[in-house]
Each structure stands twice: as C-alpha cells, then as structure tokens.
C-alpha atoms as a PDB file:
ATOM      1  CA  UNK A   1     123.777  96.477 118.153  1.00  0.00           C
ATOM      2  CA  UNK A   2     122.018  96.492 121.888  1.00  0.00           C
ATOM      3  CA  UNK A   3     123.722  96.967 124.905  1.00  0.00           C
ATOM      4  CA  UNK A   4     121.805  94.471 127.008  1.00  0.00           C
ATOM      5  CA  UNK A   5     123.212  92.336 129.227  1.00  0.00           C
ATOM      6  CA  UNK A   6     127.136  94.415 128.333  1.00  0.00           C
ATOM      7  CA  UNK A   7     128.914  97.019 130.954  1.00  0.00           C
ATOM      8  CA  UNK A   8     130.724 100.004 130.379  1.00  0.00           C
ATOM      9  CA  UNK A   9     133.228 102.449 131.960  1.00  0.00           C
ATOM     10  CA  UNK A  10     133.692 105.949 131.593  1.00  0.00           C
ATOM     11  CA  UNK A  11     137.305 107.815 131.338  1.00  0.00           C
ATOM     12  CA  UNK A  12     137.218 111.688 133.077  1.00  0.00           C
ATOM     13  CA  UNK A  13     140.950 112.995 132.400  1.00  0.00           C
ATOM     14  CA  UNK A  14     143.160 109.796 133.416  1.00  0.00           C
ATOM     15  CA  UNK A  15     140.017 108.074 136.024  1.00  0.00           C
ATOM     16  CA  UNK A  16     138.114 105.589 134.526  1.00  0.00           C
ATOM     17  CA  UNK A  17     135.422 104.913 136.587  1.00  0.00           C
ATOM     18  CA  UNK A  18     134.504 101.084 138.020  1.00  0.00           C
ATOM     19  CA  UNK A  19     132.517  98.925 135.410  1.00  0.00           C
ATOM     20  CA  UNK A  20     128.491  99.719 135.067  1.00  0.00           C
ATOM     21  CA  UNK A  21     125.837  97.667 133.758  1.00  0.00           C
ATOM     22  CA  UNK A  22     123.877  99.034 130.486  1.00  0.00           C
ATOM     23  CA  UNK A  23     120.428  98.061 130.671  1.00  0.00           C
ATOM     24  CA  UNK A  24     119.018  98.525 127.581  1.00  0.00           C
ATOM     25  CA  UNK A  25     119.575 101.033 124.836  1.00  0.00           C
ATOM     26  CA  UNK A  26     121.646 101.209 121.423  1.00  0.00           C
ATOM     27  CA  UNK A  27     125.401 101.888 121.171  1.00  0.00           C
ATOM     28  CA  UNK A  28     125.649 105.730 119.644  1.00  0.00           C
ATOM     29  CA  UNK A  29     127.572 105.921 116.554  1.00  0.00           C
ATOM     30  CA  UNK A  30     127.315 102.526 115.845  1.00  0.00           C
ATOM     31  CA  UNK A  31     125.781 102.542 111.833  1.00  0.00           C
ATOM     32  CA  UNK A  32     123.042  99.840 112.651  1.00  0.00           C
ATOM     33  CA  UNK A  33     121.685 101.986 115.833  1.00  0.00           C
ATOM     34  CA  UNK A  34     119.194 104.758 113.640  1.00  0.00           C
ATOM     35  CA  UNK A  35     118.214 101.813 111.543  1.00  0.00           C
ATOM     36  CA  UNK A  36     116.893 100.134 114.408  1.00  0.00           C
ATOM     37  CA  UNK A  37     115.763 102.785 116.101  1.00  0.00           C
ATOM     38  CA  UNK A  38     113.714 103.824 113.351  1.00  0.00           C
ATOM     39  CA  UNK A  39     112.386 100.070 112.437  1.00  0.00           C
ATOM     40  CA  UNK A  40     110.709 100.755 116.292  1.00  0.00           C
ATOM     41  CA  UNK A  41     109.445 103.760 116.307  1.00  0.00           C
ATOM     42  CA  UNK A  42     108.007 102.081 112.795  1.00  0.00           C
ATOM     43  CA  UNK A  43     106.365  99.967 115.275  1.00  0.00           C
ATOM     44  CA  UNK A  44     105.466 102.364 117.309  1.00  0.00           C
ATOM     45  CA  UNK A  45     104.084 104.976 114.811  1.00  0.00           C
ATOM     46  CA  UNK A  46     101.454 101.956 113.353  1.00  0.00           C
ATOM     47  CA  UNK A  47     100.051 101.502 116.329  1.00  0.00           C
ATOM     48  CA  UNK A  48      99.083 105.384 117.203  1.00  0.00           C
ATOM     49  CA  UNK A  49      97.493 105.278 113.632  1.00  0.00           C
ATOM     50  CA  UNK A  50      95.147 102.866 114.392  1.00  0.00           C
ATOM     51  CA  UNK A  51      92.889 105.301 116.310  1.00  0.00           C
ATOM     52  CA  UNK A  52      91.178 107.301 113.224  1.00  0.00           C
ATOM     53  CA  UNK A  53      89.823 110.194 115.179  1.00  0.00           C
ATOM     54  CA  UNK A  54      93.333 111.797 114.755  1.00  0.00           C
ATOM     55  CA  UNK A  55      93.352 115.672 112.505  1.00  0.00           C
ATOM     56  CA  UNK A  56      92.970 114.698 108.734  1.00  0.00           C
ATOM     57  CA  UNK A  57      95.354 116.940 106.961  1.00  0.00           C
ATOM     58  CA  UNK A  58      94.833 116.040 102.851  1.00  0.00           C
ATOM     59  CA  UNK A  59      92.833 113.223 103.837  1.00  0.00           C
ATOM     60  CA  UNK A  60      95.377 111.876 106.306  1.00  0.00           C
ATOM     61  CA  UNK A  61      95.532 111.137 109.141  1.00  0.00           C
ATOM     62  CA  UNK A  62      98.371 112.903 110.926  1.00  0.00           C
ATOM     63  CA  UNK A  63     101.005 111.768 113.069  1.00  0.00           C
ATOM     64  CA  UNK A  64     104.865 113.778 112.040  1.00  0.00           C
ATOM     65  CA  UNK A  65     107.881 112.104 112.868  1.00  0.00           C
ATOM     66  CA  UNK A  66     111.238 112.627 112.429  1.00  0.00           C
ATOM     67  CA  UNK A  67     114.199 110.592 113.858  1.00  0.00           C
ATOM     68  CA  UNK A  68     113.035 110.555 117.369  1.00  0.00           C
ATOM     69  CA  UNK A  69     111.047 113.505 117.485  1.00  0.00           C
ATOM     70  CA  UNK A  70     107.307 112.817 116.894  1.00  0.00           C
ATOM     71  CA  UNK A  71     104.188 115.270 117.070  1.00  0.00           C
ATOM     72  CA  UNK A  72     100.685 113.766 117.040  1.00  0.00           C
ATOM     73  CA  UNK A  73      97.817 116.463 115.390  1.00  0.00           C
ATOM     74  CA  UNK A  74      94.628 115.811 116.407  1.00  0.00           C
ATOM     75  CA  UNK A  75      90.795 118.222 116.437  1.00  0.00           C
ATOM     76  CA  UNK A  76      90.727 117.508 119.787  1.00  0.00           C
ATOM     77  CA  UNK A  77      92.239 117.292 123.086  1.00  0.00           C
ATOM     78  CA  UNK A  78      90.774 114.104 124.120  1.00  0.00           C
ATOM     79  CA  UNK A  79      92.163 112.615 120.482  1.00  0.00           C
ATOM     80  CA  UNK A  80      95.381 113.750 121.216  1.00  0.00           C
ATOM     81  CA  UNK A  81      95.838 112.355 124.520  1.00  0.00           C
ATOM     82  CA  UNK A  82      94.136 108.993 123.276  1.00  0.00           C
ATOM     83  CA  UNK A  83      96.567 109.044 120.782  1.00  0.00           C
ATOM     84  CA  UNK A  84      99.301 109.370 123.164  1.00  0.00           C
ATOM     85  CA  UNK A  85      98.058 106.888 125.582  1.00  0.00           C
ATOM     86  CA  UNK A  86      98.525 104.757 122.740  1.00  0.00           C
ATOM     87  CA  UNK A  87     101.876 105.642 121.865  1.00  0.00           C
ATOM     88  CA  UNK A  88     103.284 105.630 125.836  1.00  0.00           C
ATOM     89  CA  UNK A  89     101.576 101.987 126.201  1.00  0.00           C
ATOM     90  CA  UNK A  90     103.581 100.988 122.472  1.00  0.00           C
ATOM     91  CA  UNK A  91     106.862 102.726 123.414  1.00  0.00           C
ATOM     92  CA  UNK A  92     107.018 100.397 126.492  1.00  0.00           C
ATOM     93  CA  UNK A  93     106.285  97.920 125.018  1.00  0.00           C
ATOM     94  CA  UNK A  94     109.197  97.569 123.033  1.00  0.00           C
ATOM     95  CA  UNK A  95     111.021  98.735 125.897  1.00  0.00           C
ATOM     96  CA  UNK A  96     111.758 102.264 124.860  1.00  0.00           C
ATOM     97  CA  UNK A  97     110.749 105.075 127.161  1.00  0.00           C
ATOM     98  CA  UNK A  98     108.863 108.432 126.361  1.00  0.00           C
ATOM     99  CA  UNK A  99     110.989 111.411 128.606  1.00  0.00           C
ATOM    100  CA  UNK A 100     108.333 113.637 129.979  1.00  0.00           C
ATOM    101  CA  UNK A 101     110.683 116.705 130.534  1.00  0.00           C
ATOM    102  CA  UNK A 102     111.093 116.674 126.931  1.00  0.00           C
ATOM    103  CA  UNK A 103     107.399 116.017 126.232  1.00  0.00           C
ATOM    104  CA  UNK A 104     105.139 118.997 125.513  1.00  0.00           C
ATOM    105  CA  UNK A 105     101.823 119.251 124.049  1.00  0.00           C
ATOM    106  CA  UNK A 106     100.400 122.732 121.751  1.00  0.00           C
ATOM    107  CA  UNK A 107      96.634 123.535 121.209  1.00  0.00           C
ATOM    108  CA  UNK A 108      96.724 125.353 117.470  1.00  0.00           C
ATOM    109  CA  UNK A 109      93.806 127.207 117.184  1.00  0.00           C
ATOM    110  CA  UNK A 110      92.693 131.409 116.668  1.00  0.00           C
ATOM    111  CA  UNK A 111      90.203 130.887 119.640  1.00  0.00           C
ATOM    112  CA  UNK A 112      92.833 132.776 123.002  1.00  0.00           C
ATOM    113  CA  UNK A 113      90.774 130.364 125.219  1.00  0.00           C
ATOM    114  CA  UNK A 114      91.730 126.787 123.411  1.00  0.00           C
ATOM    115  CA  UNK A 115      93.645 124.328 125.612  1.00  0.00           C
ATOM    116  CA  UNK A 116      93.869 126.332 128.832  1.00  0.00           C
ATOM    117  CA  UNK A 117      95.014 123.414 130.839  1.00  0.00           C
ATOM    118  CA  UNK A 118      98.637 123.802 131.796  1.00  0.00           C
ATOM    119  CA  UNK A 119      99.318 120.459 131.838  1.00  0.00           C
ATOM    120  CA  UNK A 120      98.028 116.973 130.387  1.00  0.00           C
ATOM    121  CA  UNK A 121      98.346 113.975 132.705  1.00  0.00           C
ATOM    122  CA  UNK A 122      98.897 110.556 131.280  1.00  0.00           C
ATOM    123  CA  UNK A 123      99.853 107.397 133.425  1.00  0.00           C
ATOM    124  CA  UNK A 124     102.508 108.669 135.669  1.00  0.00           C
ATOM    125  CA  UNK A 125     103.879 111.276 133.105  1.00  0.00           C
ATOM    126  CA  UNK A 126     102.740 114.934 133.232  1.00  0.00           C
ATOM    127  CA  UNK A 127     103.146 117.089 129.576  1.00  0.00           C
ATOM    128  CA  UNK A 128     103.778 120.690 129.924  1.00  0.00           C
ATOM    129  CA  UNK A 129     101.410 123.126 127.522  1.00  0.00           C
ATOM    130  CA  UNK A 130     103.716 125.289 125.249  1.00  0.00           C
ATOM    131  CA  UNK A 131     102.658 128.681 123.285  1.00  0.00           C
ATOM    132  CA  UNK A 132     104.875 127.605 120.568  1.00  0.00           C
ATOM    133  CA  UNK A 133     107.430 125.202 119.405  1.00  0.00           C
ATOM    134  CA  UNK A 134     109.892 124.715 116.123  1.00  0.00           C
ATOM    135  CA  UNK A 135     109.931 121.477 114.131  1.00  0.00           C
ATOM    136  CA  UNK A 136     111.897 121.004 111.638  1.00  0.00           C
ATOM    137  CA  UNK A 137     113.135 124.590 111.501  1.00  0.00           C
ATOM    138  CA  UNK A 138     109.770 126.033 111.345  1.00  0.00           C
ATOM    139  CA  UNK A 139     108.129 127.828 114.066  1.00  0.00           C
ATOM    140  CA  UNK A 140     104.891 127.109 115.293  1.00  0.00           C
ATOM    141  CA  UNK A 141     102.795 129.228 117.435  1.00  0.00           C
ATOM    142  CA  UNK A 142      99.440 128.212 119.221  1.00  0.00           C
ATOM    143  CA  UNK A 143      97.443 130.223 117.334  1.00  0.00           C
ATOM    144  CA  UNK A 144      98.612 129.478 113.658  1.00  0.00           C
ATOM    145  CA  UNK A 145     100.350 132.578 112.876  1.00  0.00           C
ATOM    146  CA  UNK A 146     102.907 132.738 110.455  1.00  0.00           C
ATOM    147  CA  UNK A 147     103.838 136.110 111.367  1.00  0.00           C
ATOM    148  CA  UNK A 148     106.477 134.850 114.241  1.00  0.00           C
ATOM    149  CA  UNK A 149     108.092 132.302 111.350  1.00  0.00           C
ATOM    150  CA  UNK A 150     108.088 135.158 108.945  1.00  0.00           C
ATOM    151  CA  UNK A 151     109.940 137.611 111.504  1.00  0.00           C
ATOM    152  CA  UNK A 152     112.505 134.580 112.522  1.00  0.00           C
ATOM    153  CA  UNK A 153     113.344 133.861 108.728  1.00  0.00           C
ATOM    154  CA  UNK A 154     113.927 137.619 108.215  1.00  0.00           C
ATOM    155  CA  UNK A 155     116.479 137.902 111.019  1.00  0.00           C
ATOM    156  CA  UNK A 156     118.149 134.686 109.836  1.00  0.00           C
ATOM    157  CA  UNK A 157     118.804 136.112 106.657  1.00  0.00           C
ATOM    158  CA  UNK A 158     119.589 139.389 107.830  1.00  0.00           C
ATOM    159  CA  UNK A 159     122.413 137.908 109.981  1.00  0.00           C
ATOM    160  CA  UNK A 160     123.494 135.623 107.212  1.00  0.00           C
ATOM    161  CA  UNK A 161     124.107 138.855 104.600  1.00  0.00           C
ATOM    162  CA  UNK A 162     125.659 140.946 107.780  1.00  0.00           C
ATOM    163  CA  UNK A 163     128.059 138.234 107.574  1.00  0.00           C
ATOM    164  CA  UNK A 164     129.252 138.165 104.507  1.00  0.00           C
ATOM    165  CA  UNK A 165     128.469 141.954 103.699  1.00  0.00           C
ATOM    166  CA  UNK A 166     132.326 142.612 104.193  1.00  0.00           C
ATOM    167  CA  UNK A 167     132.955 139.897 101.503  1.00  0.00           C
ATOM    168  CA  UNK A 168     130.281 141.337  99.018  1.00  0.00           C
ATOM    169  CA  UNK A 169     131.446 145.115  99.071  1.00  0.00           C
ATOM    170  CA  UNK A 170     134.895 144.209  98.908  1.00  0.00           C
ATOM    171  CA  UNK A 171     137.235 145.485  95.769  1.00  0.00           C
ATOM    172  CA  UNK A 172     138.241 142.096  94.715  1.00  0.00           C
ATOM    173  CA  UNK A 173     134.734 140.464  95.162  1.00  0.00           C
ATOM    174  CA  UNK A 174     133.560 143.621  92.539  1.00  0.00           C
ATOM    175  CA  UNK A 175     136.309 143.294  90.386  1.00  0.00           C
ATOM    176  CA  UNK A 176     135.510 139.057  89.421  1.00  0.00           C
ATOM    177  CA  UNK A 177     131.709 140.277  88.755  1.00  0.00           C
ATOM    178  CA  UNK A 178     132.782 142.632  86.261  1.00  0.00           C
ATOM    179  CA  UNK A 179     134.806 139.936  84.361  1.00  0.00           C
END
C-alpha cells in the first residue's frame, strides 16, 4: 500500500500531534510493503547490471543485495562509481532515495595504498571510505583478511558456551546424559 497523497498523526503519551502529509513511502508492517519494495529495487538492481565492467565473481557479474541493503563489487574504482551513478539515477527514478549517511564504499585489496580517497563524490551525495564492514553477519575488511571474521566468530561462540556453561556442568544436566 503507498502513502501518497494520505496524512498521519503521531501519539507521544496522551498528545497526538496535528495531521502531516506523507509524501511518498510504504506503510511499515503492512504485508504487501517488502513485496513491493523488493519488486523496485528488482528494478533497480537490472539496471546497475547493465554496465558489464562490474567484478566477475564465477563468471558473474556482481551486484549483492539483500532487503534494502545492496553492495556493488567492481575491479575498479571508476566501475564502482559508474555503477552507482547508475543506481542513484534508477533509485530516483522510481522515486526512492539512496541515504548518503548510510552509504559507504570499501576498496578490497592486499595493496595498503588501494582506494586512498576518503571520500567518493557522486551528484550531490558524498560516500564515506570504510576499513571494513559486516554483511550478512560476515565481516569484511579492506584487505581480504579472514583473520578479523575468524577472531569475531571465536568470541561469539565463546560467549555463547559462557552462557550456558552453568547449564552444561550442572548435576541434573549430567545425570539425563548418562541415561
């Protein structure tokens, strides 16, 4: 369901707060909203693809997405900001709207001097250059280690068994193993 062209109010404690206009957008926990969100970024995702220069990862090329959370791969800085020049110019044009602040852009490679630029400057929109990011639960660092993801799991694991290590040593826990 869209909001266009509907107004809202919001309730703090007992104030409810003079009627607003909603400009555009989809109505959260409404069950058609992901569906149509994703049928856009669909949309959306096509038209990035259509520049070919773009990493090739098993023969693909490679754009991840995931709800609204998409990373674009690419050999090169200048693909990847093509590729996002594309995707800005696509996003508005189905009237959705790319938020800078939570924009960033990674340059993956061994070499310390890759990507030096602190920033990436597209239309009006300025990306901040990160060391390292998590997607999808995984870690990823700038230069392609695994060692940070590997440390990360460890201490997730340790704090999982720390929290049940009560429950394992306990008489009664021992006792149903033994039967």
């Amino acid at each position: 369901m869209s909001l266009t062209e509907t107004y809202s109010r919001v309730r703090v404690g007992k104030n409810v707060s003079d009627r607003f206009p909603i400009r555009n957008g989809l109505k959260q926990g409404d069950a058609l909203s992901p569906l149509l969100l994703n049928f856009a970024l669909e949309y959306v995702i096509r038209r990035v693809q259509v520049n070919q220069d773009g990493l090739k990862l098993n023969g693909t090329h490679q754009l991840l997405a995931y709800a609204d959370d998409v990373n674009i791969l690419g050999g090169r800085k200048h693909t990847l900001k093509e590729n996002t020049e594309v995707l800005v110019a696509a996003t508005r044009g189905i009237g959705l709207e790319i938020n800078a602040d939570k924009t960033k852009y990674m340059v993956m490679s061994r070499d310390q001097n890759a990507g030096r630029n602190h920033s990436v400057r597209i239309n009006n929109s300025t990306f901040e250059r990160v060391e390292d990011f998590k997607y999808l639960g995984t870690n990823l660092t700038h230069q392609n280690s695994i060692a940070e993801e590997i440390k990360s799991r460890l201490r997730s694991g340790n704090a999982c068994y720390h929290s049940v290590q009560n429950l394992l040593s306990s008489r009664c826990a021992i006792q149903k193993f033994k039967e």
